[in-house]
N, C-alpha and C. Protein backbone atom coordinates (compact mmCIF):
# COMPACT_ATOMS: atom_id res chain seq x y z
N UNK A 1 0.84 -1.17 0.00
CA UNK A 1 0.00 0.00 0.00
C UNK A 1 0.89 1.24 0.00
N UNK A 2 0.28 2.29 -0.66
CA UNK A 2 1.17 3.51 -0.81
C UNK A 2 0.88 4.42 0.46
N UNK A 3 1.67 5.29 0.66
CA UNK A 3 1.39 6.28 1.59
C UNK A 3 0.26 7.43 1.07
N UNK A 4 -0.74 7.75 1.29
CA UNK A 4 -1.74 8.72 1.25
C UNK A 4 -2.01 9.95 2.06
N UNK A 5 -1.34 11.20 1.17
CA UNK A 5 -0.91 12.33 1.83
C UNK A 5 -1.63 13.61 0.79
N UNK A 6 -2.58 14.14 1.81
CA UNK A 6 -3.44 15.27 0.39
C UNK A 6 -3.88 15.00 -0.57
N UNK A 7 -4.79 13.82 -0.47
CA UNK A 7 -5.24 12.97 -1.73
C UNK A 7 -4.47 12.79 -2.58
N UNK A 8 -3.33 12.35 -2.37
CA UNK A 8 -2.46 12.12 -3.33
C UNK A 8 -2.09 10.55 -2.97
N UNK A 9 -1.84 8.96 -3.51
CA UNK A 9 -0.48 8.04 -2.94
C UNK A 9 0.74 8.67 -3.56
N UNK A 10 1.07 8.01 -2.42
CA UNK A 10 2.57 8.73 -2.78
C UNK A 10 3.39 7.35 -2.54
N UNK A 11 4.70 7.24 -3.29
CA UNK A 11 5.77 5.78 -3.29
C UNK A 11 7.11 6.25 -2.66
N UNK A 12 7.80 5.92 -1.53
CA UNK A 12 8.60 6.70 -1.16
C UNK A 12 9.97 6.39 -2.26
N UNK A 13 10.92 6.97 -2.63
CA UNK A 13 11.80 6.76 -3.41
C UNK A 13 12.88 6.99 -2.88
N UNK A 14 14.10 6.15 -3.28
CA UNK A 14 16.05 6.28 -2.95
C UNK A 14 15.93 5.99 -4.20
N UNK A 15 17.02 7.51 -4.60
CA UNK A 15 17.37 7.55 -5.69
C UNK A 15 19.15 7.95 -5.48
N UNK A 16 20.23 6.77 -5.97
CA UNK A 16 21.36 7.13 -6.11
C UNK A 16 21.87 7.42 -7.36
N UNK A 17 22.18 9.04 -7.53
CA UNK A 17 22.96 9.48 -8.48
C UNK A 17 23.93 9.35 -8.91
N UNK A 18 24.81 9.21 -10.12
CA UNK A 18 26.43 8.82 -10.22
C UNK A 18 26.05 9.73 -11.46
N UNK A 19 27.86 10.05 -12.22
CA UNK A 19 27.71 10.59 -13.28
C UNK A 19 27.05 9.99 -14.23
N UNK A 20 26.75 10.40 -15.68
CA UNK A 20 26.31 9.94 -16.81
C UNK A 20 27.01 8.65 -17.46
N UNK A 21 28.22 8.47 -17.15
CA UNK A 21 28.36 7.07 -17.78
C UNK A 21 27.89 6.12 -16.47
N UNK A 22 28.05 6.12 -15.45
CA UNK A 22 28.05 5.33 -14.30
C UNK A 22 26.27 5.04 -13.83
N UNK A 23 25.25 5.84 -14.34
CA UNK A 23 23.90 6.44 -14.31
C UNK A 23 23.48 6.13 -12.86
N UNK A 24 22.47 5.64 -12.90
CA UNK A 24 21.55 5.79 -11.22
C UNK A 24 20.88 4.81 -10.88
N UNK A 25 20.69 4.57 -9.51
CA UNK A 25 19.72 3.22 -9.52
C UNK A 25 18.77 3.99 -8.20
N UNK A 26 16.78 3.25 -8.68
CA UNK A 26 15.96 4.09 -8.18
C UNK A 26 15.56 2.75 -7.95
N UNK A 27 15.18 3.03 -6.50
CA UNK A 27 14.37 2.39 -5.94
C UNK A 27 12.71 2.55 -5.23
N UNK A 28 11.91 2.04 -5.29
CA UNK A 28 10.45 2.21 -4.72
C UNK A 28 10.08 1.59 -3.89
N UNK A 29 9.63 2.39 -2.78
CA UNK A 29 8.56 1.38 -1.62
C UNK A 29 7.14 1.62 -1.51
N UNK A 30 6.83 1.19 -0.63
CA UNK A 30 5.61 1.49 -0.34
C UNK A 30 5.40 2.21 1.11
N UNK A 31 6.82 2.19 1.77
CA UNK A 31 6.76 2.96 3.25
C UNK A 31 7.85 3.26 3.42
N UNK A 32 7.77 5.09 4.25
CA UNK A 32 8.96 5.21 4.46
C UNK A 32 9.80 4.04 5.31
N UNK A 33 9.25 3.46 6.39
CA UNK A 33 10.07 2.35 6.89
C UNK A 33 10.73 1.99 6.02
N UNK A 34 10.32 0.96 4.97
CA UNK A 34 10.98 0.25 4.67
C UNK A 34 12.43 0.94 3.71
N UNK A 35 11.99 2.29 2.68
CA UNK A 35 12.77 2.84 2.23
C UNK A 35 13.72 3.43 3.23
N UNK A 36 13.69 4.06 4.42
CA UNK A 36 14.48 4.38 5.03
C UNK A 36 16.18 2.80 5.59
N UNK A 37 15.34 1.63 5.71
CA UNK A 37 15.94 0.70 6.22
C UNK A 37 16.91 0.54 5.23
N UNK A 38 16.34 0.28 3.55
CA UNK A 38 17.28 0.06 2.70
C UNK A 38 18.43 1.37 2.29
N UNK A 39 17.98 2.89 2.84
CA UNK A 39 18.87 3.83 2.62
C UNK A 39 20.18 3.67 3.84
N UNK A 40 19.77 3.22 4.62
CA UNK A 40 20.51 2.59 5.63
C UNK A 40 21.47 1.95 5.35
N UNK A 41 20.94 0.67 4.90
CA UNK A 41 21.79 -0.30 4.79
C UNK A 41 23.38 0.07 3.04
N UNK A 42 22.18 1.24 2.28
CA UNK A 42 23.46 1.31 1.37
C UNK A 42 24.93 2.39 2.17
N UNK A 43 24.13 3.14 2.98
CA UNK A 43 25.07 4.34 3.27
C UNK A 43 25.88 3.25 4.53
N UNK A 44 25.32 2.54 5.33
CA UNK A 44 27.06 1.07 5.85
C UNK A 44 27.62 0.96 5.01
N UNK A 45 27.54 0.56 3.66
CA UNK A 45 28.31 0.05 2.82
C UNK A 45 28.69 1.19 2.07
N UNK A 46 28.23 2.23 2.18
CA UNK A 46 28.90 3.15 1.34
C UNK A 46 29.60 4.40 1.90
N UNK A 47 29.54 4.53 3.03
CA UNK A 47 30.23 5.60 4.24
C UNK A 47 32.09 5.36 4.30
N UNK A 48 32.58 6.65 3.95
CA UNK A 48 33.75 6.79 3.39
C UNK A 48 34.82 6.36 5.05
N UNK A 49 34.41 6.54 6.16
CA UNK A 49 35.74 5.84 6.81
C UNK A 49 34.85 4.79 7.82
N UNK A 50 34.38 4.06 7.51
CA UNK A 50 33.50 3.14 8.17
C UNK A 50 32.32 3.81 8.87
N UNK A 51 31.27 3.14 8.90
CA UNK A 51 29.62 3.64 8.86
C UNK A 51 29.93 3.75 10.64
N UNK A 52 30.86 3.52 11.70
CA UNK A 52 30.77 3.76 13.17
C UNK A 52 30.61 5.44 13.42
N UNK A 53 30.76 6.57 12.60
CA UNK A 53 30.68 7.79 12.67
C UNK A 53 29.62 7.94 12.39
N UNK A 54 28.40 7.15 11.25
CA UNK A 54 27.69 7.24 10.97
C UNK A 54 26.70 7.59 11.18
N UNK A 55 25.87 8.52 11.40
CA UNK A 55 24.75 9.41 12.02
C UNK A 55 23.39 8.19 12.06
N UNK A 56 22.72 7.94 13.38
CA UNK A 56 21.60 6.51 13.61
C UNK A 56 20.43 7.54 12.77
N UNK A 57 20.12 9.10 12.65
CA UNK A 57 19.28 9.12 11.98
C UNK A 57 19.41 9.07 10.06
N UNK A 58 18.98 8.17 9.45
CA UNK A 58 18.88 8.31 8.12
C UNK A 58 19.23 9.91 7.30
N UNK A 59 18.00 10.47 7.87
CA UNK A 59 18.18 11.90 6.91
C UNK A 59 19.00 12.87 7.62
N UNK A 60 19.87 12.54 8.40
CA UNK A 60 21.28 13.28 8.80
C UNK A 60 22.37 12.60 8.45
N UNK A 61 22.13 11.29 8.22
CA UNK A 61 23.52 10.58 7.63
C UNK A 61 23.34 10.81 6.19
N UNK A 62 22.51 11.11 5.03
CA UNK A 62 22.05 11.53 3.62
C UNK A 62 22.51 12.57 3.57
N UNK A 63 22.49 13.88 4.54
CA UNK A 63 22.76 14.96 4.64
C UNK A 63 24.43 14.61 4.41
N UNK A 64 25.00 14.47 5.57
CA UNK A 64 26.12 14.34 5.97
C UNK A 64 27.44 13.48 4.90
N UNK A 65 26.61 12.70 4.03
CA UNK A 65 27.17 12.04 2.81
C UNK A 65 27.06 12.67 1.16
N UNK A 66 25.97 13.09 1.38
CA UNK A 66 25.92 14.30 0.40
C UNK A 66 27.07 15.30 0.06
N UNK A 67 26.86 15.97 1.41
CA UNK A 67 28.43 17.01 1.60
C UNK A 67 29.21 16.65 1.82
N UNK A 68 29.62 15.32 2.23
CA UNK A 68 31.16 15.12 1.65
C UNK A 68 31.45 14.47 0.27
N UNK A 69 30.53 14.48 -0.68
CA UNK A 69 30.53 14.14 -1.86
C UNK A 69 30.91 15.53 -2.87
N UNK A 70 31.59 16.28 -2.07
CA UNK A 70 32.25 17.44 -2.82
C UNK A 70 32.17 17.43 -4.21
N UNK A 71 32.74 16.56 -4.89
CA UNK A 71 33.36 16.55 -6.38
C UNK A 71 31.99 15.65 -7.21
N UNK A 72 31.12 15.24 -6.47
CA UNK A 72 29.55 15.04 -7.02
C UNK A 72 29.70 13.58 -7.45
N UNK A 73 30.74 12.50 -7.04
CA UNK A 73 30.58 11.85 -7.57
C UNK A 73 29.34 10.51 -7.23
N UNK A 74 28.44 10.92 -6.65
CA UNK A 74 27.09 10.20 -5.79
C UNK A 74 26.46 11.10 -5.21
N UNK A 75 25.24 11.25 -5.36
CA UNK A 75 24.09 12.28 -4.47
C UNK A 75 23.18 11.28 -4.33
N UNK A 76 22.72 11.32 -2.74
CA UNK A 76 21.52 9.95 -2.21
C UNK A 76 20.16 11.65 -2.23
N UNK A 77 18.93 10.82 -2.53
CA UNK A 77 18.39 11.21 -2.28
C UNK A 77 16.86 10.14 -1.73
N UNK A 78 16.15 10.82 -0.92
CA UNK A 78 15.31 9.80 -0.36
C UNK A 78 13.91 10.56 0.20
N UNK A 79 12.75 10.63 -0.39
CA UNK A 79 11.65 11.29 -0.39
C UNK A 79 10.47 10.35 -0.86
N UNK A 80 9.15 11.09 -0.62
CA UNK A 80 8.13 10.98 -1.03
C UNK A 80 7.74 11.19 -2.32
N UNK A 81 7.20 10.65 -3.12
CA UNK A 81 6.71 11.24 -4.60
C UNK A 81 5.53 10.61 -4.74
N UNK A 82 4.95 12.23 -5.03
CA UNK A 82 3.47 11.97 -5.33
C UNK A 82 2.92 10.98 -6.55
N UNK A 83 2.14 9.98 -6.77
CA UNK A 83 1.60 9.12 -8.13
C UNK A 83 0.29 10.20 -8.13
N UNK A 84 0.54 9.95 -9.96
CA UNK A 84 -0.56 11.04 -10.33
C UNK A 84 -0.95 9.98 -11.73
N UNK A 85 -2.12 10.13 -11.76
CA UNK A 85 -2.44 9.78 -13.27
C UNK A 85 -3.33 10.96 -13.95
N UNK A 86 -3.35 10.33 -15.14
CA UNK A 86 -3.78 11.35 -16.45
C UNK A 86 -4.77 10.97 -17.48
């Protein structure tokens, strides 16, 4: 089931950016839980001097990996997106 926010569902999304040859991989849930668990589990494995500095909240460790991604080579991002049809 989707999240339902202002008559809208919404699918929560992790979306990891890389440059254009390297492209992106997007993922969909159906709850932030569960999207948060799997943003989790990539930023252990992907936290530049071992994930023990690692911030326990999600969207401060996203933050915090973001900006040290200076030279852009990965941007996490992890939100809500509204489904709309037409």
């Amino acid at each position: 089931m989707t999240t339902a926010v202002d008559d809208h569902h919404r699918v929560w999304v992790l979306l990891v950016e890389r440059d254009i040859r390297d492209g992106a991989n997007l993922h969909l849930f159906h709850d932030e839980t569960s999207a948060t668990k799997a943003a989790h589990r990539y930023l252990r494995k992907a936290w530049v001097n071992g994930h023990k500095d690692m911030p326990a909240n999600v969207y401060e460790a996203i933050e915090q990996y973001n900006q040290g991604q200076a030279y852009g080579e990965e941007h996490i991002l992890l939100s809500p997106w509204a489904i709309e049809s037409h």
